[in-house]
Protein backbone atom coordinates (compact mmCIF):
# COMPACT_ATOMS: atom_id res chain seq x y z
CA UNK A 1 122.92 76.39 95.07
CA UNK A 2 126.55 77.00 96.65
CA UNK A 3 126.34 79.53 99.49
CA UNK A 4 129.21 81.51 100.54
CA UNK A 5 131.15 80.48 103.38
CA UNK A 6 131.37 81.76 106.85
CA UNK A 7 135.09 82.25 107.61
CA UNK A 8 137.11 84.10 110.47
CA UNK A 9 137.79 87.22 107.25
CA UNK A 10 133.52 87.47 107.25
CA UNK A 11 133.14 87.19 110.95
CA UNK A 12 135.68 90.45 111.71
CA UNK A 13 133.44 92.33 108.63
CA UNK A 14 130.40 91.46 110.71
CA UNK A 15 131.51 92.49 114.39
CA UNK A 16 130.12 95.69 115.49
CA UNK A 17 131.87 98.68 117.17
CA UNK A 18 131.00 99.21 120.39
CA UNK A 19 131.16 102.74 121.69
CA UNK A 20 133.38 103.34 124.83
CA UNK A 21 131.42 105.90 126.35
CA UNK A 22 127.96 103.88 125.58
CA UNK A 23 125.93 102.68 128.52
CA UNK A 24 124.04 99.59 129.10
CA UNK A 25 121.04 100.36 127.37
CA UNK A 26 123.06 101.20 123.82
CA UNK A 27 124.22 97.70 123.61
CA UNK A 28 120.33 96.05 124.12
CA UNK A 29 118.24 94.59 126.80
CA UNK A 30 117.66 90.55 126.07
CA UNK A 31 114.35 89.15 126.99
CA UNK A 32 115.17 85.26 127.57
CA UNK A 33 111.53 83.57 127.18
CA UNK A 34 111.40 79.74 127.90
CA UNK A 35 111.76 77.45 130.22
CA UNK A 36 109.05 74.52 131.53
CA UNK A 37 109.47 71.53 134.16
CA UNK A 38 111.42 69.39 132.01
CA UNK A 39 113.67 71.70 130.72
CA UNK A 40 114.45 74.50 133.61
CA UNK A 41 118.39 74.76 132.53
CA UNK A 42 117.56 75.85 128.60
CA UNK A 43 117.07 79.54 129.45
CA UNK A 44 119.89 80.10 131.75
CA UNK A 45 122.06 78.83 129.17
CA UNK A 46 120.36 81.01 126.89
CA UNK A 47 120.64 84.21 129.37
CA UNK A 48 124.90 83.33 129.93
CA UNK A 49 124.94 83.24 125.72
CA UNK A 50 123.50 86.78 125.90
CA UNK A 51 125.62 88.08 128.25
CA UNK A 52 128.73 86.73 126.92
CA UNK A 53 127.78 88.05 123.40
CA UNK A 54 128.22 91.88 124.55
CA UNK A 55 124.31 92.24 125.91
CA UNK A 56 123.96 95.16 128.53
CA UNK A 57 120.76 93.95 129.95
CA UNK A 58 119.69 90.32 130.03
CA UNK A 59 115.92 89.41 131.80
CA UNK A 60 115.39 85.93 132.45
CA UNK A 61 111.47 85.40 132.43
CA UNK A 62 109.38 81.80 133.24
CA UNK A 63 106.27 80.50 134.31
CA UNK A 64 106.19 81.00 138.49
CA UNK A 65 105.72 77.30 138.87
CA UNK A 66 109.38 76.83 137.87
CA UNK A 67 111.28 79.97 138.73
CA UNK A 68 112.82 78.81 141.65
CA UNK A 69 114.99 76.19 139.98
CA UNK A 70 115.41 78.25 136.77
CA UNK A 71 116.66 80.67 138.71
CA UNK A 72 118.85 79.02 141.26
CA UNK A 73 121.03 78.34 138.35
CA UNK A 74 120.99 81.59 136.58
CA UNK A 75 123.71 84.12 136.42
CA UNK A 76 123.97 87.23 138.99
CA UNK A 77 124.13 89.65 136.11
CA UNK A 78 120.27 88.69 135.18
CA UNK A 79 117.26 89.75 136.03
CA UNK A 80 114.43 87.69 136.59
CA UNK A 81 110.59 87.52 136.21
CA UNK A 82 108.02 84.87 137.03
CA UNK A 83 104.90 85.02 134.52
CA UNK A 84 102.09 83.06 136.61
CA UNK A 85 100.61 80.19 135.33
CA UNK A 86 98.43 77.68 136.85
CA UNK A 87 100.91 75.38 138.42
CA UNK A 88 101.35 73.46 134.45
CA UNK A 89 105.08 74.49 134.49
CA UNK A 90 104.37 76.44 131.10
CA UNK A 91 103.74 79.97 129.46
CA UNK A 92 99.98 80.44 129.22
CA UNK A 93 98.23 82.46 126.68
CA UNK A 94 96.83 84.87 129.47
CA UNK A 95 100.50 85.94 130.30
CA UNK A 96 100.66 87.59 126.91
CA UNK A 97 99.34 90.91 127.86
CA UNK A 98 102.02 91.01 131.01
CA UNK A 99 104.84 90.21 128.42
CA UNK A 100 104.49 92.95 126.47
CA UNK A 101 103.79 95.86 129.28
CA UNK A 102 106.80 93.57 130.44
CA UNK A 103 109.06 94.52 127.37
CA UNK A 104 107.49 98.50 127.15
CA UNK A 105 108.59 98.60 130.45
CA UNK A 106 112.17 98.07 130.29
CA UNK A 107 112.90 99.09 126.84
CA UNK A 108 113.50 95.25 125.78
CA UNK A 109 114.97 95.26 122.43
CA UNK A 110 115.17 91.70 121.57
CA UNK A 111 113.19 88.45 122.62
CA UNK A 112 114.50 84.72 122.82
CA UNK A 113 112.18 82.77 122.77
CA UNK A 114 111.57 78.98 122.97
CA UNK A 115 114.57 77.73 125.13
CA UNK A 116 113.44 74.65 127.04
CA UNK A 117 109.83 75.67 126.56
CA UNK A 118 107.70 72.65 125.68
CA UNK A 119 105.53 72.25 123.24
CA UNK A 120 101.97 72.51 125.29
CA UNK A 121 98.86 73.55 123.27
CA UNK A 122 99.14 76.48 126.21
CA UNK A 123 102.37 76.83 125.29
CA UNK A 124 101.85 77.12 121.76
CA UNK A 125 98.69 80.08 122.10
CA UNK A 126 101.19 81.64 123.57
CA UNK A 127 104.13 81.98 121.48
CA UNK A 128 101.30 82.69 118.45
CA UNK A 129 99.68 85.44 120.53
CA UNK A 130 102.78 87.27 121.77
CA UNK A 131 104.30 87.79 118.30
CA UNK A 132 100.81 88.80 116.65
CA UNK A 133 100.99 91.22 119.33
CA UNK A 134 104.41 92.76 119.14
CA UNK A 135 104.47 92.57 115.32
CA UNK A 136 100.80 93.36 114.64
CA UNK A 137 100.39 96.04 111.78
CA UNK A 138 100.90 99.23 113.04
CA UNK A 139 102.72 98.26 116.44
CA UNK A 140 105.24 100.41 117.85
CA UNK A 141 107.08 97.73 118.80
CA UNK A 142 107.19 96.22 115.23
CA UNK A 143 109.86 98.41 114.30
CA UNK A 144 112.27 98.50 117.93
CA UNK A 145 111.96 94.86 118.51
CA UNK A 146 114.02 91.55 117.11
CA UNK A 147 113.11 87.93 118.06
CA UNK A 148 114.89 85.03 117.96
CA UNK A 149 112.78 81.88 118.21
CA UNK A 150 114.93 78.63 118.80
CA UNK A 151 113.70 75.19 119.60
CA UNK A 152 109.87 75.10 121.06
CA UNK A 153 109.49 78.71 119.80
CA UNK A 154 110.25 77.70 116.30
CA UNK A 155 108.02 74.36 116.52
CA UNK A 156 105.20 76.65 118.49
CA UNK A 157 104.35 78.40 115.28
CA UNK A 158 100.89 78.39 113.04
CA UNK A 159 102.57 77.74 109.76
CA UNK A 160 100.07 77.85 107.10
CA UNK A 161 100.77 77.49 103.36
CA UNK A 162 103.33 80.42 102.47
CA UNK A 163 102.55 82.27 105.90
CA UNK A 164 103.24 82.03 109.34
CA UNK A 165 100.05 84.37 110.68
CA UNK A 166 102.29 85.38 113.88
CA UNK A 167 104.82 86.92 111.68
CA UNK A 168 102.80 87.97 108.76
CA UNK A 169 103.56 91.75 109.17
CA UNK A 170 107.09 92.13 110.64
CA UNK A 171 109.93 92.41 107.86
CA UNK A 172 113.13 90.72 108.98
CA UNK A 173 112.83 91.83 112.37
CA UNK A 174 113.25 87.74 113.33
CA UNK A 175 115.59 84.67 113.17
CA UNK A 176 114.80 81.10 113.81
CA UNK A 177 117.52 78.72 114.86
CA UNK A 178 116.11 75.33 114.37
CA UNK A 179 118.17 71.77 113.96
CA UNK A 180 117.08 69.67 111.37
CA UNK A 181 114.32 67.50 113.38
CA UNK A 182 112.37 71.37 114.87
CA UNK A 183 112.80 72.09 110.99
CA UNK A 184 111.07 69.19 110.30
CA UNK A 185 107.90 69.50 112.86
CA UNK A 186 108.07 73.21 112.14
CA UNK A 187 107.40 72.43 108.48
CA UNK A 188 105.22 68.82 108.12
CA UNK A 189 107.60 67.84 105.88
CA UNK A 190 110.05 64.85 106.38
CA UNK A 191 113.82 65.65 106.57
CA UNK A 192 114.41 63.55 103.36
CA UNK A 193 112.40 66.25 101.57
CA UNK A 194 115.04 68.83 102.38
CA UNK A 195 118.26 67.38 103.79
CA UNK A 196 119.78 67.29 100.39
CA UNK A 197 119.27 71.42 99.51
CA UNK A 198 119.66 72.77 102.57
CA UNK A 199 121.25 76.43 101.10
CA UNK A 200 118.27 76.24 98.81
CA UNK A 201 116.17 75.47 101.60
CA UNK A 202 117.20 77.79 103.58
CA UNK A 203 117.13 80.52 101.02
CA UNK A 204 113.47 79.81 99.97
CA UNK A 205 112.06 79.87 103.60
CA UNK A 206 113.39 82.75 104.27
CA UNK A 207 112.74 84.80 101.18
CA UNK A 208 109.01 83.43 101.79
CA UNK A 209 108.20 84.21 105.34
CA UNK A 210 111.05 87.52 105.29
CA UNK A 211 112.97 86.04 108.09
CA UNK A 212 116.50 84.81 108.88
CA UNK A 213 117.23 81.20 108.91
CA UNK A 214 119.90 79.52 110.90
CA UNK A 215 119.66 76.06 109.97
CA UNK A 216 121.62 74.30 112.07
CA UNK A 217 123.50 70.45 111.52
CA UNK A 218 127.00 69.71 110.91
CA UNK A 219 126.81 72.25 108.38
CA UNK A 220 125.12 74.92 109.53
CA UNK A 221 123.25 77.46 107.06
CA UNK A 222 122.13 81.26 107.47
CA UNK A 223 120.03 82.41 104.79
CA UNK A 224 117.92 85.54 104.46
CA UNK A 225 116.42 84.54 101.56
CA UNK A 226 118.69 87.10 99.69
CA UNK A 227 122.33 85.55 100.68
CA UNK A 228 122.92 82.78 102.20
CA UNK A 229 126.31 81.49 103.69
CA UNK A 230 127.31 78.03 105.84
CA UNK A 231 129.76 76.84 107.77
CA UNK A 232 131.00 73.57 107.75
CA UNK A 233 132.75 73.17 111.05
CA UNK A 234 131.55 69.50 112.31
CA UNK A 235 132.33 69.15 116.22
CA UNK A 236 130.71 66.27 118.25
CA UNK A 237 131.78 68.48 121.68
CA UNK A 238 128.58 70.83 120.25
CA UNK A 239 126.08 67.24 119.78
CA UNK A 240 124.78 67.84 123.58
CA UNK A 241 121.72 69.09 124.67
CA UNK A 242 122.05 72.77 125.89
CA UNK A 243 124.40 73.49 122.51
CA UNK A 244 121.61 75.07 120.59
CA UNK A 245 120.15 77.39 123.73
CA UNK A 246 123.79 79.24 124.09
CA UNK A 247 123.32 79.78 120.33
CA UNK A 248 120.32 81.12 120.54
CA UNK A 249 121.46 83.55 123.22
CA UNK A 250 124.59 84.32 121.12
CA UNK A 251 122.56 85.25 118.55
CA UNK A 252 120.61 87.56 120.80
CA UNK A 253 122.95 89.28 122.24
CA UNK A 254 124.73 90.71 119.08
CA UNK A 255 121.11 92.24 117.70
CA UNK A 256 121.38 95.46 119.20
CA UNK A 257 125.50 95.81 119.35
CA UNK A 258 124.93 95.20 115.14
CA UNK A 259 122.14 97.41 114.78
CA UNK A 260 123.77 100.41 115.95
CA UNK A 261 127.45 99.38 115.71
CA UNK A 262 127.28 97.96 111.78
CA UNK A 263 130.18 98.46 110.05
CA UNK A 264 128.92 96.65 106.91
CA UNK A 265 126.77 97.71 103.97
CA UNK A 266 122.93 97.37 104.11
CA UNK A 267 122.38 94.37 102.21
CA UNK A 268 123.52 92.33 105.48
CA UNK A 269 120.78 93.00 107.68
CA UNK A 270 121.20 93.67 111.58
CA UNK A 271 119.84 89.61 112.26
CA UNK A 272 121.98 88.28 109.15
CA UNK A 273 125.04 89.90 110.42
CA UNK A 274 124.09 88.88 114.20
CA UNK A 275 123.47 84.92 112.84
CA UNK A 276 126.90 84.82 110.60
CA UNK A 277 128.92 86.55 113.72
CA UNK A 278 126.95 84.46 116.09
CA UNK A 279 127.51 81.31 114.59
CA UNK A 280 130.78 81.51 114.00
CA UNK A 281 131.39 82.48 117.28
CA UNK A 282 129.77 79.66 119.12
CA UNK A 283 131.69 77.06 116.84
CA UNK A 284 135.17 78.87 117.32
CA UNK A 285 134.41 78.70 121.15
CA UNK A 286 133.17 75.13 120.99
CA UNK A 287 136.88 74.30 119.14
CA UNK A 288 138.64 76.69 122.37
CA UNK A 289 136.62 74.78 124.64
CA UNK A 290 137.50 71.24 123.09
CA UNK A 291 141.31 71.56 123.05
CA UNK A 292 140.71 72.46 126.84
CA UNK A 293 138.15 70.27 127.67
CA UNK A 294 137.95 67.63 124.91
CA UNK A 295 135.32 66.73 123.03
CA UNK A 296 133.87 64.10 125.58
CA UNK A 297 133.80 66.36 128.42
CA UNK A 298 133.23 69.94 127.55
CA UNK A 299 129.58 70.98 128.83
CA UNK A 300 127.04 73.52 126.70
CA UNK A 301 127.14 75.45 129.73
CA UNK A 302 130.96 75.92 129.72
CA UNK A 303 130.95 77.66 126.12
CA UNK A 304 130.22 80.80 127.12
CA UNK A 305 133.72 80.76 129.05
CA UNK A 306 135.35 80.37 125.68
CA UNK A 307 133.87 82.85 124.02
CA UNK A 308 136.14 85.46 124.98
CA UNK A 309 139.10 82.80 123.18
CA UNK A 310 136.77 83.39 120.17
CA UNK A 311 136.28 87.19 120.11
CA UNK A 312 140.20 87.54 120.49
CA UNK A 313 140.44 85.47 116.98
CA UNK A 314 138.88 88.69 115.30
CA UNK A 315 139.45 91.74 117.56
């Protein structure tokens, strides 16, 4: 199949209005989830995505056994929670319950989840537990709440043959940003099996498991299983680690600004339009960022400082 393309013209259709006389709370409250000893940058990166994407609230939140470095190097504008764990660096299933009363609490209206994470059996339980509980049939937070799983979230889940338990009742309320290798372990199937039909790919996983799909290589796809579009912007100043994380946060940040600022017709879904706007985004402030920086030397953590450059292209 030949999906549409993702140009500058479908990126202005996609960006949102935002009210003047809003507050902070009408443009969403990001819930940044991640972070383990080996990977304490991932969520900040995340977090400085989210706020650079138009969030009004952004809560960083990691396991208490690495919250002091996570958050020496996260923004002012954040808030920040440690979950406790038992010293393992991780989120542990028992932290579940907290989470939620966590995002009642302070009206969080979309989770990112899996940013430096790890991929723990703890870790996994809970990832798996959390989303059973927030999109569990019947829960009020089923309908309020959007998740985007990147990286270790994405890789955490149970996926059984055509279903993913943790997301069996929730209907396009969540994207997944995986690169072709978290695809892969995500999956159990090897990269040759799929690297060739990657809009068909795309298409079929999420028409299956009624999610968005951001399928991210040189060519990156977003699929909701009903459209599907790519953009084929290659950039070696985006092949670093961190790239993915201010994605993800990207991503996050334009849920709630599309949800109640859409300007397009139904068919493109709050997380479809928040993928296509976020993607293109991130790659026209990764080009910004490369004519300043080159693409040697510009740093993931510098690309939320181009994103303005980016916005400007479409305003």
């Amino acid at each position: 199949m030949k999906p549409a393309s993702i140009t500058r013209a479908l990126a202005a259709r996609m960006l949102p209005v935002r009210d003047e006389r809003g507050h902070k709370y009408d443009f969403g409250h990001v819930l940044v989830i991640g972070g383990s000893a080996a990977f304490p940058g991932a969520p900040s990166l995340a977090a400085c995505g989210a706020l650079a994407a138009g969030a009004g609230l952004v809560t960083l939140c990691v396991p208490a056994s690495v919250a002091d470095t996570v958050f020496s190097r996260t923004p002012a504008e954040t808030m920040r929670v440690a979950l406790p764990d038992r010293g393992t660096g991780a989120m542990e299933h028992h932290a579940v319950e907290t989470t939620v009363n966590l995002i009642l609490e302070r009206r969080v209206t979309t989770l990112c989840i899996g940013c430096g994470m790890g991929r723990s059996a703890e870790t996994r339980d809970y990832v798996n537990g959390l989303l059973s509980t927030v999109y569990a049939d019947g829960s009020r937070l089923a309908e309020t709440v959007y998740t985007v799983l990147d990286a270790d979230g994405c890789t955490a889940l149970d996926l059984r043959t055509g279903d993913i338990p943790a997301l069996r009742h929730q209907r396009h309320r969540v994207v997944l940003t995986p690169h072709l290798g978290e695809y892969e372990r995500l999956t159990g199937r090897p990269r040759a099996s799929f690297s060739h039909r990657l809009a068909a790919e795309a298409a079929d996983f999420g028409r299956v498991h009624h999610v968005t799909l951001v399928l991210k290589s040189a060519t990156t796809v977003v699929s909701d299983g009903t459209q599907t579009f790519a953009l084929d912007a290659p950039n070696s100043a985006l092949a670093k680690g961190g790239s993915g994380d201010v994605l993800a946060g990207i991503i996050a940040g334009l849920a709630s600004p599309c949800d109640v600022g859409s300007r397009v017709p139904h068919r493109f879904g709050t997380l479809l339009q928040a993928s296509l706007l976020g993607v293109w985004l991130h790659a026209r402030a990764a080009y910004h960022g490369r004519r300043r920086r080159t693409a040697f030397s510009l740093l993931p953590s510098e690309l939320p400082t181009f994103l303005p450059d980016a916005f400007r292209e479409i305003l």
